[in-house]
N, C-alpha and C. Protein backbone atom coordinates (compact mmCIF):
# COMPACT_ATOMS: atom_id res chain seq x y z
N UNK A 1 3.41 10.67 125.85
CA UNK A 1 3.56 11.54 124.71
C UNK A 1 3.73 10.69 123.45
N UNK A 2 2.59 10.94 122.20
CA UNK A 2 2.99 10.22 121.38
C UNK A 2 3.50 10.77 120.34
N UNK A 3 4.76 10.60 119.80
CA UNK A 3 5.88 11.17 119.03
C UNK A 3 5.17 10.75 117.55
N UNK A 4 5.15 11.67 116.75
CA UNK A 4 4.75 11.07 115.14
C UNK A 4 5.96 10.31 114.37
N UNK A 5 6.25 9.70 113.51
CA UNK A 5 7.50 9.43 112.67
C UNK A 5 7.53 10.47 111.41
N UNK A 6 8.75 10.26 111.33
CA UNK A 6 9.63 11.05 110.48
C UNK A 6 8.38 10.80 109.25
N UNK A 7 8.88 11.53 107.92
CA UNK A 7 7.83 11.34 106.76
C UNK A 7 8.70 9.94 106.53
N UNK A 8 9.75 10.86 106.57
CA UNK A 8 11.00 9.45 105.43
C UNK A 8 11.06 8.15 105.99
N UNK A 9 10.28 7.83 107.10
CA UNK A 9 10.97 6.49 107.39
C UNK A 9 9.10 6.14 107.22
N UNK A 10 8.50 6.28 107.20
CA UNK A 10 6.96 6.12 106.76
C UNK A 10 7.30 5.58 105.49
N UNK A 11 7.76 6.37 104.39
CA UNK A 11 7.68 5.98 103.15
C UNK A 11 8.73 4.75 103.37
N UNK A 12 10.01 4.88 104.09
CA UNK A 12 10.88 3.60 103.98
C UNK A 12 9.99 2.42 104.37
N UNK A 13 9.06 2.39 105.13
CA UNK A 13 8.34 1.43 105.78
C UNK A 13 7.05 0.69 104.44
N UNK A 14 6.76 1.71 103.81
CA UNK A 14 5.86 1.62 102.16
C UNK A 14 6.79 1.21 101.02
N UNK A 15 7.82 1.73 101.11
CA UNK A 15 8.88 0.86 100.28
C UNK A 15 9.11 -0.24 100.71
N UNK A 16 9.13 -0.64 101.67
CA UNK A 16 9.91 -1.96 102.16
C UNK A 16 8.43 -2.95 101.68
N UNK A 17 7.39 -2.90 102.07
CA UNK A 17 6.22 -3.75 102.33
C UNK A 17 5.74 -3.73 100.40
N UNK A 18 6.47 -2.89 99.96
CA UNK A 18 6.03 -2.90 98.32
C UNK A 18 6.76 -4.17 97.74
N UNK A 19 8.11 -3.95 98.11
CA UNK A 19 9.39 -4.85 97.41
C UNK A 19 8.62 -5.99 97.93
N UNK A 20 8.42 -6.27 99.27
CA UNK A 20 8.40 -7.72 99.93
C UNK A 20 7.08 -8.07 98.63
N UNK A 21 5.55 -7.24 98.88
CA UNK A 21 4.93 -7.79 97.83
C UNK A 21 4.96 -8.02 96.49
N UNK A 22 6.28 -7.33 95.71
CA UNK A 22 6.67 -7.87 94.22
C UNK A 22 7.69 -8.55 94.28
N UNK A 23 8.42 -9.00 95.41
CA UNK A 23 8.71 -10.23 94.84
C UNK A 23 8.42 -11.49 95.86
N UNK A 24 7.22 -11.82 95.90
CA UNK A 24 6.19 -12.72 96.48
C UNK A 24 5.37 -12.95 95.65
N UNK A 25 4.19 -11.72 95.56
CA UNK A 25 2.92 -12.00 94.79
C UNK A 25 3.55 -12.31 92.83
N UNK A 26 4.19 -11.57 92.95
CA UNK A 26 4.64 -11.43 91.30
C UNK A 26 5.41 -13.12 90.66
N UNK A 27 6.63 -13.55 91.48
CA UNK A 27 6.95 -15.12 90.99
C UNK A 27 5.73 -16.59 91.40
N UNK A 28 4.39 -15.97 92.59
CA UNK A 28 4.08 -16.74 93.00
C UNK A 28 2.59 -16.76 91.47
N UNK A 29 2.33 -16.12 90.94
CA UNK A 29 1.24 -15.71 90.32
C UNK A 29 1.67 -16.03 88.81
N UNK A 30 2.95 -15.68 88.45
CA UNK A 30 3.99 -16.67 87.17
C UNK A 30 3.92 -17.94 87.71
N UNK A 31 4.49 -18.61 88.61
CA UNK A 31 3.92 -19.92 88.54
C UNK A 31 2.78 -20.49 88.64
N UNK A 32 1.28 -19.87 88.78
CA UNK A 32 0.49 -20.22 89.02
C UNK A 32 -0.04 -20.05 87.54
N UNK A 33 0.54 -19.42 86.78
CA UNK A 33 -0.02 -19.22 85.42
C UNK A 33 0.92 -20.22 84.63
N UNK A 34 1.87 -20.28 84.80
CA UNK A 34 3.25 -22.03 84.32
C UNK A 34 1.97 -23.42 84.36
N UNK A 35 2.18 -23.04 85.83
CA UNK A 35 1.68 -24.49 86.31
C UNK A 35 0.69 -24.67 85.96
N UNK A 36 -0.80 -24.08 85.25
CA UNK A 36 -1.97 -23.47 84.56
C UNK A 36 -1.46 -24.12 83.07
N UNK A 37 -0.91 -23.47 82.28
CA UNK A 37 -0.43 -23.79 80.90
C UNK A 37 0.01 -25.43 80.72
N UNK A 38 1.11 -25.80 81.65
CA UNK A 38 1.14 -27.44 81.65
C UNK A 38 0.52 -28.34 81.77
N UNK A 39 0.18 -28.26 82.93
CA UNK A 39 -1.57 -29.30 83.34
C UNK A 39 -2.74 -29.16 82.36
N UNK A 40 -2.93 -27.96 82.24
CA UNK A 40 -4.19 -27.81 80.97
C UNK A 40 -3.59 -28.77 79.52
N UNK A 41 -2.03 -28.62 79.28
CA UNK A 41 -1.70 -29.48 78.06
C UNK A 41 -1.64 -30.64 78.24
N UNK A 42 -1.25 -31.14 79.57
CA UNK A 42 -1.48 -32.71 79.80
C UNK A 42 -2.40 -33.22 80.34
N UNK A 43 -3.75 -32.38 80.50
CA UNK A 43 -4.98 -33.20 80.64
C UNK A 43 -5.74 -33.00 79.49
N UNK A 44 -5.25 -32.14 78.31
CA UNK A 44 -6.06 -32.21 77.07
C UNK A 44 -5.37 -33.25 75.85
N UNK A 45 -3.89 -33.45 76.31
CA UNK A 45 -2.86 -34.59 75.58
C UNK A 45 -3.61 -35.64 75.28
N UNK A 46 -3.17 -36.07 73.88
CA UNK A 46 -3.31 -37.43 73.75
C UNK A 46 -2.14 -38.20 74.40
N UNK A 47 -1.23 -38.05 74.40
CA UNK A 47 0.05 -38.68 74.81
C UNK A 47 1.01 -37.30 75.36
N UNK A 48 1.63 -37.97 76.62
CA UNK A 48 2.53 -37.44 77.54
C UNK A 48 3.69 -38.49 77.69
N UNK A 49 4.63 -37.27 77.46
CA UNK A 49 6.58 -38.33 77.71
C UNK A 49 7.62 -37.45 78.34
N UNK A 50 8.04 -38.00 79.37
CA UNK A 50 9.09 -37.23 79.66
C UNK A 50 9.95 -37.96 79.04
N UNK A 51 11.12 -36.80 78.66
CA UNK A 51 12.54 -37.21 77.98
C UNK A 51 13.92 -36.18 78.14
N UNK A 52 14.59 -37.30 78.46
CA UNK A 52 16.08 -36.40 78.68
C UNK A 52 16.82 -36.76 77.20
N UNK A 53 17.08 -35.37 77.63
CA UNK A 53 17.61 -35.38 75.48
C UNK A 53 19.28 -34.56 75.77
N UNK A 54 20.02 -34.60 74.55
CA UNK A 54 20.88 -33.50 74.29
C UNK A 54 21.19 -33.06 72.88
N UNK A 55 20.78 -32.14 72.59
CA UNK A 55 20.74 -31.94 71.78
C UNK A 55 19.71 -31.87 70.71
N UNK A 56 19.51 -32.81 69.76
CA UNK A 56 18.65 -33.92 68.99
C UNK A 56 18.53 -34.51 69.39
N UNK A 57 19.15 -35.17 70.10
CA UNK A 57 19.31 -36.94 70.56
C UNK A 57 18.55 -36.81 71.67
N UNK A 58 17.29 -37.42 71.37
CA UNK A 58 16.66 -38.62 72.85
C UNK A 58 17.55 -39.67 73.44
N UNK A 59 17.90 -39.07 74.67
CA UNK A 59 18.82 -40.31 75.55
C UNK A 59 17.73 -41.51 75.92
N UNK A 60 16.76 -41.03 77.03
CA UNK A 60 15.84 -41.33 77.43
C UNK A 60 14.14 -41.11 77.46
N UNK A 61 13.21 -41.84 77.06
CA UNK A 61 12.12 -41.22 76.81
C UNK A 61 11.08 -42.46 77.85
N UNK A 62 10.26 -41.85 78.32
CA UNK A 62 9.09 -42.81 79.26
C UNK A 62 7.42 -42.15 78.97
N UNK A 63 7.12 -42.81 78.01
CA UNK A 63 5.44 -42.85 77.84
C UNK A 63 4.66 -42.57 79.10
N UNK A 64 3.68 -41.69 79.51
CA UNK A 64 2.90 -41.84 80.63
C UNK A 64 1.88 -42.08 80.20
N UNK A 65 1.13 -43.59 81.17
CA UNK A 65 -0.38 -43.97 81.10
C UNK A 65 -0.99 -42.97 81.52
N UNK A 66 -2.16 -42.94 81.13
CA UNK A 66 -3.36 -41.76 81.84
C UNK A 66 -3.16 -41.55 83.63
N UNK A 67 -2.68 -42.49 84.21
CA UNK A 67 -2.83 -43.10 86.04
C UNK A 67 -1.53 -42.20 85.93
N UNK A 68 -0.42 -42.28 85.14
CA UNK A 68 0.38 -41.54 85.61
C UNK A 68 1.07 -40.14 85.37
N UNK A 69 0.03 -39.23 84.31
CA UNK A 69 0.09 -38.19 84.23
C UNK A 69 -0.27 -37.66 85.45
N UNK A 70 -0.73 -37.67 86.40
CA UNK A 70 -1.21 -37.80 88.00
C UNK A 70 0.46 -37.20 88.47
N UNK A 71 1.28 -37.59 88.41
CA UNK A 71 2.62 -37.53 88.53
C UNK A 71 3.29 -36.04 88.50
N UNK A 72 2.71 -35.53 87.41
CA UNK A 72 3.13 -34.31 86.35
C UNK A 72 2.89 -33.53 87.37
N UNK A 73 1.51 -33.54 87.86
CA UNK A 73 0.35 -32.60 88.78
C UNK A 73 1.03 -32.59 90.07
N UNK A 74 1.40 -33.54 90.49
CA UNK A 74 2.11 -33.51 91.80
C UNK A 74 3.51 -32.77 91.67
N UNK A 75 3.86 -33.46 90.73
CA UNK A 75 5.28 -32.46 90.76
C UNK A 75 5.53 -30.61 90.70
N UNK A 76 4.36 -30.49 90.39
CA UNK A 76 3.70 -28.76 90.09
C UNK A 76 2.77 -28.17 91.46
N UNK A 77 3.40 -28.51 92.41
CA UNK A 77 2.55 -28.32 93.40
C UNK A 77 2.15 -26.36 93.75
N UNK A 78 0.83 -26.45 94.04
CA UNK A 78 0.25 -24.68 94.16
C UNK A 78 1.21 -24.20 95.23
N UNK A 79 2.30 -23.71 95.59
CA UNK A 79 3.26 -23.02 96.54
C UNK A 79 3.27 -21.53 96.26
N UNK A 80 3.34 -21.07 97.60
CA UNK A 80 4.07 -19.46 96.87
C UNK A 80 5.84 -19.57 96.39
N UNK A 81 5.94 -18.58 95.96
CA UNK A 81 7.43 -18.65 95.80
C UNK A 81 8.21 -17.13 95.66
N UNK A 82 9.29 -16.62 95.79
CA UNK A 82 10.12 -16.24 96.68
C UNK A 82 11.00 -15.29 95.31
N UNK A 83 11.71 -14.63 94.62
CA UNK A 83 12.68 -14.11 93.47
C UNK A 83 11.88 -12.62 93.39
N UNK A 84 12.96 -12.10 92.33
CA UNK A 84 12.56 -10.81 91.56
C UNK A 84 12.30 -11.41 90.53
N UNK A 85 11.47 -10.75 90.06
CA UNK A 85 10.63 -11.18 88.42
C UNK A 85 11.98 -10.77 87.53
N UNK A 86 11.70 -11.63 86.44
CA UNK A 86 12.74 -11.25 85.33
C UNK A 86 13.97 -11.55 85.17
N UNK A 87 14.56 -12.08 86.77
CA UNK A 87 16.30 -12.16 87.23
C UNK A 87 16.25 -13.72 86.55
N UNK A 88 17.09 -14.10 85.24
CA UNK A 88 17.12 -15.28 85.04
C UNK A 88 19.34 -15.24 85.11
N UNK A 89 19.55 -16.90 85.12
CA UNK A 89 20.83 -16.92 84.88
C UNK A 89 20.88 -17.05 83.38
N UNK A 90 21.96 -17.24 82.70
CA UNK A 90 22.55 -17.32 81.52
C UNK A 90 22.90 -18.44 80.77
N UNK A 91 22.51 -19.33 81.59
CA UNK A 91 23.02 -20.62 81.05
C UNK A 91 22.03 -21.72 80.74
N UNK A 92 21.15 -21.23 80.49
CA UNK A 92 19.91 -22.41 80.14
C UNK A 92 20.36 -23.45 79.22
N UNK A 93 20.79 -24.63 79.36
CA UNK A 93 21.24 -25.26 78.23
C UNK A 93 20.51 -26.99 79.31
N UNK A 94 18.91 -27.19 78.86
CA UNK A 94 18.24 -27.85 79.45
C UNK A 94 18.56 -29.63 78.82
N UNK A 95 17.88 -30.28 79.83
CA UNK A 95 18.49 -32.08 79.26
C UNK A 95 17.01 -32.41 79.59
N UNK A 96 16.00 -32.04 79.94
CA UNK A 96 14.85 -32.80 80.30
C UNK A 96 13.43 -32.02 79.88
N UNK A 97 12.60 -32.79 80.03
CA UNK A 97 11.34 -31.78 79.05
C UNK A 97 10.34 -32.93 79.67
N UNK A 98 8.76 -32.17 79.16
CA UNK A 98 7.59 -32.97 79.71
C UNK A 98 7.23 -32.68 77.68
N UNK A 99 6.59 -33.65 77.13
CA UNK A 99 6.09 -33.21 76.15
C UNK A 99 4.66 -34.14 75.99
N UNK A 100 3.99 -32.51 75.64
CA UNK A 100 2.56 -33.39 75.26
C UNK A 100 1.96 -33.16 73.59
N UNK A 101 1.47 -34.31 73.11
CA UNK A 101 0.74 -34.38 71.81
C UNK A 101 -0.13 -34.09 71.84
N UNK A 102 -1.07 -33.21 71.23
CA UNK A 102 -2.60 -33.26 71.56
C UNK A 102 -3.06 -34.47 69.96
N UNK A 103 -4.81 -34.08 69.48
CA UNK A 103 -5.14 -34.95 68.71
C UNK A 103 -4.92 -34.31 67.38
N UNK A 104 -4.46 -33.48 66.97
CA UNK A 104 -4.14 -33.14 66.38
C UNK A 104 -2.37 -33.16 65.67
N UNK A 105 -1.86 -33.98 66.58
CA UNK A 105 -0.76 -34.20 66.27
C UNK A 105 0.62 -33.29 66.77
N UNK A 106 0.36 -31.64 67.12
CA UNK A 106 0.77 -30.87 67.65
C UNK A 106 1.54 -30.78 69.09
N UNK A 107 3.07 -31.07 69.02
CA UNK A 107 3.79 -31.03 70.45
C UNK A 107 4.03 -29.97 71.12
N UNK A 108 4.11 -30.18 72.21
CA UNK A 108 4.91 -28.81 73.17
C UNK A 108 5.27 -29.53 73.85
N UNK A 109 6.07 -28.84 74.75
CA UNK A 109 6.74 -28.84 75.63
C UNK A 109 7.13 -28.25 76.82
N UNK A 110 7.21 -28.71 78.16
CA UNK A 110 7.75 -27.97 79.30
C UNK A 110 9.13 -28.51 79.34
N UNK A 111 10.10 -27.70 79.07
CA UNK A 111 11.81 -27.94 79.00
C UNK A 111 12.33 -27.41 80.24
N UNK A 112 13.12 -28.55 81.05
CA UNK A 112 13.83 -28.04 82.30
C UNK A 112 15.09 -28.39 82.23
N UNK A 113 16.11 -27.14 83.02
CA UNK A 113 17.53 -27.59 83.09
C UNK A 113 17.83 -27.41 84.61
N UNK A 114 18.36 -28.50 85.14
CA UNK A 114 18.33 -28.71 86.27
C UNK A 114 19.83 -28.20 86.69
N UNK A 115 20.39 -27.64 86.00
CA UNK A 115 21.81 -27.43 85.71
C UNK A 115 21.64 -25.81 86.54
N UNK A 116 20.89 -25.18 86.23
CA UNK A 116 20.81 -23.20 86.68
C UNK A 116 18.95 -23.60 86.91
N UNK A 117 18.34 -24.67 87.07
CA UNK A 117 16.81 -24.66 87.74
C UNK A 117 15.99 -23.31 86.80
N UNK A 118 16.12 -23.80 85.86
CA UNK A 118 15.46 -22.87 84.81
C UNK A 118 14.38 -23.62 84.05
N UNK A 119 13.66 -23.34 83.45
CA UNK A 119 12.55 -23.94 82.77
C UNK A 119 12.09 -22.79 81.62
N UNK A 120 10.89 -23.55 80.53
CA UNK A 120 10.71 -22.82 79.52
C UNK A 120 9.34 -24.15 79.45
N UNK A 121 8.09 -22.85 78.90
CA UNK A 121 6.86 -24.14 78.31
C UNK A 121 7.20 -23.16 77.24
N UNK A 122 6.45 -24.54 76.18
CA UNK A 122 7.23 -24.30 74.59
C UNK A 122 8.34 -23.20 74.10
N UNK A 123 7.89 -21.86 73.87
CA UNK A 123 8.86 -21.85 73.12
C UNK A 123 9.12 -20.10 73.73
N UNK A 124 8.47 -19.82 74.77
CA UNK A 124 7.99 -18.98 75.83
C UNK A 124 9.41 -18.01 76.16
N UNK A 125 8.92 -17.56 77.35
CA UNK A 125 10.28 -17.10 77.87
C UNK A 125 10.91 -17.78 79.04
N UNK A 126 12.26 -17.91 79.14
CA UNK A 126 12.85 -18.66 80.41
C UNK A 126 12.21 -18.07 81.70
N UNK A 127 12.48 -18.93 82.36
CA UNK A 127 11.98 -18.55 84.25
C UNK A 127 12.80 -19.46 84.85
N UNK A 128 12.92 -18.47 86.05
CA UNK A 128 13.50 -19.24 87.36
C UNK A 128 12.34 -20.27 87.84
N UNK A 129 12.70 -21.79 87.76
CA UNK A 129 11.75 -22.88 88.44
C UNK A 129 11.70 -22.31 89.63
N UNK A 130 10.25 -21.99 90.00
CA UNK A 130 10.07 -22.08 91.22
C UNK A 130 10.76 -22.91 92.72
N UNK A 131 10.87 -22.44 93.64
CA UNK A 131 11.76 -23.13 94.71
C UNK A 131 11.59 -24.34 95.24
N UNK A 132 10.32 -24.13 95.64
CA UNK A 132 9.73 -25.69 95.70
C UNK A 132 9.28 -26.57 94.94
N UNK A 133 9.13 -26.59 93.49
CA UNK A 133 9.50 -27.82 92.41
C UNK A 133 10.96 -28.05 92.35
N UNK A 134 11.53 -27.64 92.53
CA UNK A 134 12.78 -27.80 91.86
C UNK A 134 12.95 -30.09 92.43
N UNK A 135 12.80 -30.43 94.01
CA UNK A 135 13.06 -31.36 94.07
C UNK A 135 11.85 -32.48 93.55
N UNK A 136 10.45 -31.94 93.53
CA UNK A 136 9.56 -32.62 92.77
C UNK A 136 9.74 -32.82 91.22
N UNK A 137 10.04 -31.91 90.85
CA UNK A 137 10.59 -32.18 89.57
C UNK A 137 11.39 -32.95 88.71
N UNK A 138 12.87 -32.84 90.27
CA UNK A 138 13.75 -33.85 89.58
C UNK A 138 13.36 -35.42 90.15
N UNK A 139 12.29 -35.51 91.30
CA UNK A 139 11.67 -36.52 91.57
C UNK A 139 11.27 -37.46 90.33
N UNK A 140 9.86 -36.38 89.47
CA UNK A 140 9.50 -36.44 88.64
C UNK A 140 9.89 -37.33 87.60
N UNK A 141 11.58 -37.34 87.66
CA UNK A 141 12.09 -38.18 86.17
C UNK A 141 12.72 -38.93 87.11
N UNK A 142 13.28 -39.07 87.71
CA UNK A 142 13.75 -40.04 88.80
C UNK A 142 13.04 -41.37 89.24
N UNK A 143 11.80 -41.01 89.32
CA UNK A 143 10.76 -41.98 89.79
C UNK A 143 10.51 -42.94 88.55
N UNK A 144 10.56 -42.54 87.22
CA UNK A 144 10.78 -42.82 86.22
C UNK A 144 11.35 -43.32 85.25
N UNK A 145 12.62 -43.10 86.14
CA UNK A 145 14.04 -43.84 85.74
C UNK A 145 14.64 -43.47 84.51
N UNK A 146 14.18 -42.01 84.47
CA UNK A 146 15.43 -41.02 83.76
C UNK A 146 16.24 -40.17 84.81
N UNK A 147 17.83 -40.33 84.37
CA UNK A 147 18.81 -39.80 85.27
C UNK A 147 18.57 -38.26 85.00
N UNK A 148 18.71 -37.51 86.15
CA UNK A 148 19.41 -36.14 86.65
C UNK A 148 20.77 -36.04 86.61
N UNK A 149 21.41 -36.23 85.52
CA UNK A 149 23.10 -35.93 85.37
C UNK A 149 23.19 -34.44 85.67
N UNK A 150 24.19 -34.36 86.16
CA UNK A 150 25.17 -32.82 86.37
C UNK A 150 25.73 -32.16 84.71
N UNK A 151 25.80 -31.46 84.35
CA UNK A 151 25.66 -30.63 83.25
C UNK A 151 27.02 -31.54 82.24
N UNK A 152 28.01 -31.45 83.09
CA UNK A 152 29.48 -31.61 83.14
C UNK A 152 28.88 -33.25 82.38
N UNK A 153 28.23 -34.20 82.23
CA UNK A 153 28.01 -35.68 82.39
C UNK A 153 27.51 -35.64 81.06
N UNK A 154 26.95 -34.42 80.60
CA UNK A 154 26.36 -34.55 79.34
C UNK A 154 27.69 -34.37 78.02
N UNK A 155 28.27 -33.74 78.37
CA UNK A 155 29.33 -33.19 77.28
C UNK A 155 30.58 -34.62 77.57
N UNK A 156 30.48 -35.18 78.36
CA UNK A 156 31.45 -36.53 78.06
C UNK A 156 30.97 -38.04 77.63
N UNK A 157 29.17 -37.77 77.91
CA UNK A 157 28.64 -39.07 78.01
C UNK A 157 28.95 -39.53 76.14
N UNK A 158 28.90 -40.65 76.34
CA UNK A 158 29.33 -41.60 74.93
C UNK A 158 28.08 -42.66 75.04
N UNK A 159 27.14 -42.11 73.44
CA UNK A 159 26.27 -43.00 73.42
C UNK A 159 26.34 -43.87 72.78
N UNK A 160 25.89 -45.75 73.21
CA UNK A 160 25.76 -46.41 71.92
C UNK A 160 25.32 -45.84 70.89
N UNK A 161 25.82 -46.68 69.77
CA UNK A 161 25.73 -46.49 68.55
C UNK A 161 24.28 -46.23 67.98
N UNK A 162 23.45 -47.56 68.79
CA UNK A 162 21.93 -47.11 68.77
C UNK A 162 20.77 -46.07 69.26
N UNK A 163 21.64 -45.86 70.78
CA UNK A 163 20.95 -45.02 71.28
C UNK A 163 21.16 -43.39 70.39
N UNK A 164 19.63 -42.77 70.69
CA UNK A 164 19.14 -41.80 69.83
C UNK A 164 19.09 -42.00 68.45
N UNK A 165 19.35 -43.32 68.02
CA UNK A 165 18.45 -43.47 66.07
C UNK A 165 17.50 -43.60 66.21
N UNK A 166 16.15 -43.39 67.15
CA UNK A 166 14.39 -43.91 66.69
C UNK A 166 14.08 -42.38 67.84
N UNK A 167 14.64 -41.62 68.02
CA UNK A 167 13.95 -40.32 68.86
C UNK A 167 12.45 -40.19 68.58
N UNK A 168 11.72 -40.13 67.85
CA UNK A 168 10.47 -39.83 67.95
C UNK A 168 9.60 -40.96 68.34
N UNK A 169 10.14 -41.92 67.98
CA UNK A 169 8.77 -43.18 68.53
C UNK A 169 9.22 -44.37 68.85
């Protein structure tokens, strides 16, 4: 004997398979449009730098040769990824950035805070970094030999006197 189901648990079963696909297809398709916007600026860049900053102040800045904008791309790897659209935390207060020049002289930026794994390209809206950059990312400046300080490291650090007087070049 084959028993039909209830209406209501039919639709619970269409609800359930809806949620799972918005929040799958929906953060995986934002990063695929992120990761789209960056790469397109650092393969049309004249010059690419990552830099950990606070504030104004450039702590650290590293020029990338053409061989190692290669780097950027890896760290942005095509993944699905996993959230509700829109759910950001509150505390975006970022120390690291990708910035590219084009020939025109014109910067942007991909700004990350590794502090709440939040990110921003230029001047955009915040997002949750995807799940699986989060350790390519901080690879990213690591490999590079700019530090990943803990949030707490920025508000005590004491810079020489020199460091951050030449920030732009």
């Amino acid at each position: 004997m084959n028993k039909k189901r209830p209406r209501w648990l039919r639709w619970l079963r269409w609800l359930a398979i809806f949620i799972s696909c918005w929040a799958t297809v929906v953060p995986t398709l934002l990063a695929l449009r992120i990761r789209h916007r960056v790469l397109s600026a650092v393969a049309a860049a004249q010059s690419v730098r990552l830099e950990e900053f606070r504030g104004g102040e450039v702590l650290t800045k590293v020029e990338l040769t053409s061989q190692q904008r290669e780097t950027v791309r890896r760290a942005l790897p095509i993944v699905p990824d996993i959230g509700l659209p829109g759910m950001i935390n509150l505390c975006f207060v970022p120390h690291h950035r990708v910035v590219t020049r084009d020939t025109a002289g014109q910067e942007s930026a991909f700004t990350i805070c590794f502090g709440c794994d939040e990110a921003r390209v230029a001047r955009g809206a915040i997002f949750m970094t995807p799940f699986l950059w989060r350790s390519s990312l901080r690879r990213l400046f690591t490999d590079h030999q700019i530090p990943v300080r803990g949030l707490g490291e920025y508000s005590t650090l004491v810079l020489p006197a020199s460091a951050g007087a030449n920030p732009g070049g």
